[in-house]
Protein backbone atom coordinates (compact mmCIF):
# COMPACT_ATOMS: atom_id res chain seq x y z
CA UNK A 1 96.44 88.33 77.05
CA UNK A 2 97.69 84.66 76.82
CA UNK A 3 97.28 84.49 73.32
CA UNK A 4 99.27 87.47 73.15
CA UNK A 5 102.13 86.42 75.51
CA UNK A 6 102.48 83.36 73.37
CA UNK A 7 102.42 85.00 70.14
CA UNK A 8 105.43 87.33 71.51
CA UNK A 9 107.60 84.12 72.76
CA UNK A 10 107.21 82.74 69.03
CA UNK A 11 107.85 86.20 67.35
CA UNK A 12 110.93 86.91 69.40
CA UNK A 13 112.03 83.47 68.98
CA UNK A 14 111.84 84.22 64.65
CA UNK A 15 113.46 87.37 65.17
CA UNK A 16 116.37 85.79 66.85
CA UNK A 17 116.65 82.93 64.52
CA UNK A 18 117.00 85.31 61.78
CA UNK A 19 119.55 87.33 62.98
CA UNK A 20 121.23 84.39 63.35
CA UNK A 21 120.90 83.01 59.69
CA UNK A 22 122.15 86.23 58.89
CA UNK A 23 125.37 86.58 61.02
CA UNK A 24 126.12 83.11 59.56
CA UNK A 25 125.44 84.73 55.95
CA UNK A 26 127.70 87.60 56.40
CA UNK A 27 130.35 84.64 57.03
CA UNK A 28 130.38 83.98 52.98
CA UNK A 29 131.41 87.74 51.90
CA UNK A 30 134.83 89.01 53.20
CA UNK A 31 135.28 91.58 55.52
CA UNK A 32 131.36 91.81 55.99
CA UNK A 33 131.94 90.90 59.62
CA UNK A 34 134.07 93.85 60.33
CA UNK A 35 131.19 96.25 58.92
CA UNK A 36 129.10 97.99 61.52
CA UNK A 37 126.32 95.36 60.75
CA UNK A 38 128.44 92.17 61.14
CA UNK A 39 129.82 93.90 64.20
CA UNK A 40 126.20 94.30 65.71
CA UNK A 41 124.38 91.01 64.66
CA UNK A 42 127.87 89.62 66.47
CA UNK A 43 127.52 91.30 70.32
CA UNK A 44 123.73 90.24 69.65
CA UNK A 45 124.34 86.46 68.56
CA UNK A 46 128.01 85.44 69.18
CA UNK A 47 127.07 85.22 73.06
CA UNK A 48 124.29 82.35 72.54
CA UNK A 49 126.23 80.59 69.41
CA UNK A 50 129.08 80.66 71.91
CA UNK A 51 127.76 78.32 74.09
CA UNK A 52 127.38 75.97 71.31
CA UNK A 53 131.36 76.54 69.44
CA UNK A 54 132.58 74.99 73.69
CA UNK A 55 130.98 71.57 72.53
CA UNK A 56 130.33 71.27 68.93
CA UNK A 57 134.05 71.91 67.40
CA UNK A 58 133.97 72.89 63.79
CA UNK A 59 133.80 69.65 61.80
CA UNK A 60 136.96 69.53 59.05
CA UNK A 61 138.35 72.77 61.10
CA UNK A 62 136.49 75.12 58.81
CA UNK A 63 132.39 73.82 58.89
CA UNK A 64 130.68 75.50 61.87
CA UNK A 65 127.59 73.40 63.24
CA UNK A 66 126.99 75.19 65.77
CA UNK A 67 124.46 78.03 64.50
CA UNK A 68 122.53 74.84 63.30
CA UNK A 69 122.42 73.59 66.83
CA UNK A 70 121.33 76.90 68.25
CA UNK A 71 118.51 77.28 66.30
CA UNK A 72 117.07 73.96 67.23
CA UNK A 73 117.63 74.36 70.33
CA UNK A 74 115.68 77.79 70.47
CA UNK A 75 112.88 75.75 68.66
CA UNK A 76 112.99 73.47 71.87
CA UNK A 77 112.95 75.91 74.10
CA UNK A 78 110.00 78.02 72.43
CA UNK A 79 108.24 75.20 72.36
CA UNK A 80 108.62 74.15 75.98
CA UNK A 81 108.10 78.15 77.13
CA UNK A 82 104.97 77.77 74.60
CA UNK A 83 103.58 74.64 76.56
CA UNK A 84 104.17 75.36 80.11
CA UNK A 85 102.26 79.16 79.22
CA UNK A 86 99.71 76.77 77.70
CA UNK A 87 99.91 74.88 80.81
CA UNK A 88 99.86 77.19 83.26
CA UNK A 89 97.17 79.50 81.52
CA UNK A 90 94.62 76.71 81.31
């Protein structure tokens, strides 16, 4: 069941990151934000990347760090769910 549990964090934690990389790809095509797709991956990303845009501001006005940041810092968090499971589990 632990293995399991762990497993999901990590999984989830992919799926995320993904949806992520893609909201940032839809950034390169015009208007693909504004599709039904962009507009999704948005309501299910934009609230986590905006806690990142109130402290990294966009370097040059126009490059965006802050999907970078988020993804690391989901790493870090996996990671420390991961090894307090671990912890707790053993």
């Amino acid at each position: 069941m632990e293995l399991f549990i762990y497993g999901f964090i990590g999984t989830v934690a992919n799926v995320y990151s993904y949806l992520i990389i893609g909201y940032v790809l839809l950034s390169w095509f015009p208007n693909a934000r504004e599709s039904f797709i962009g507009q999704l991956l948005g309501r299910i990303v934009e609230p986590y990347i905006g806690i990142f845009r109130r402290f990294i501001p966009p370097i040059g006005g126009v490059l965006d760090l802050s999907p970078i940041i988020a993804i690391f810092a989901l790493r870090f968090i996996v990671i420390g769910l991961q090894s307090v499971l671990e912890f707790l589990l053993l």
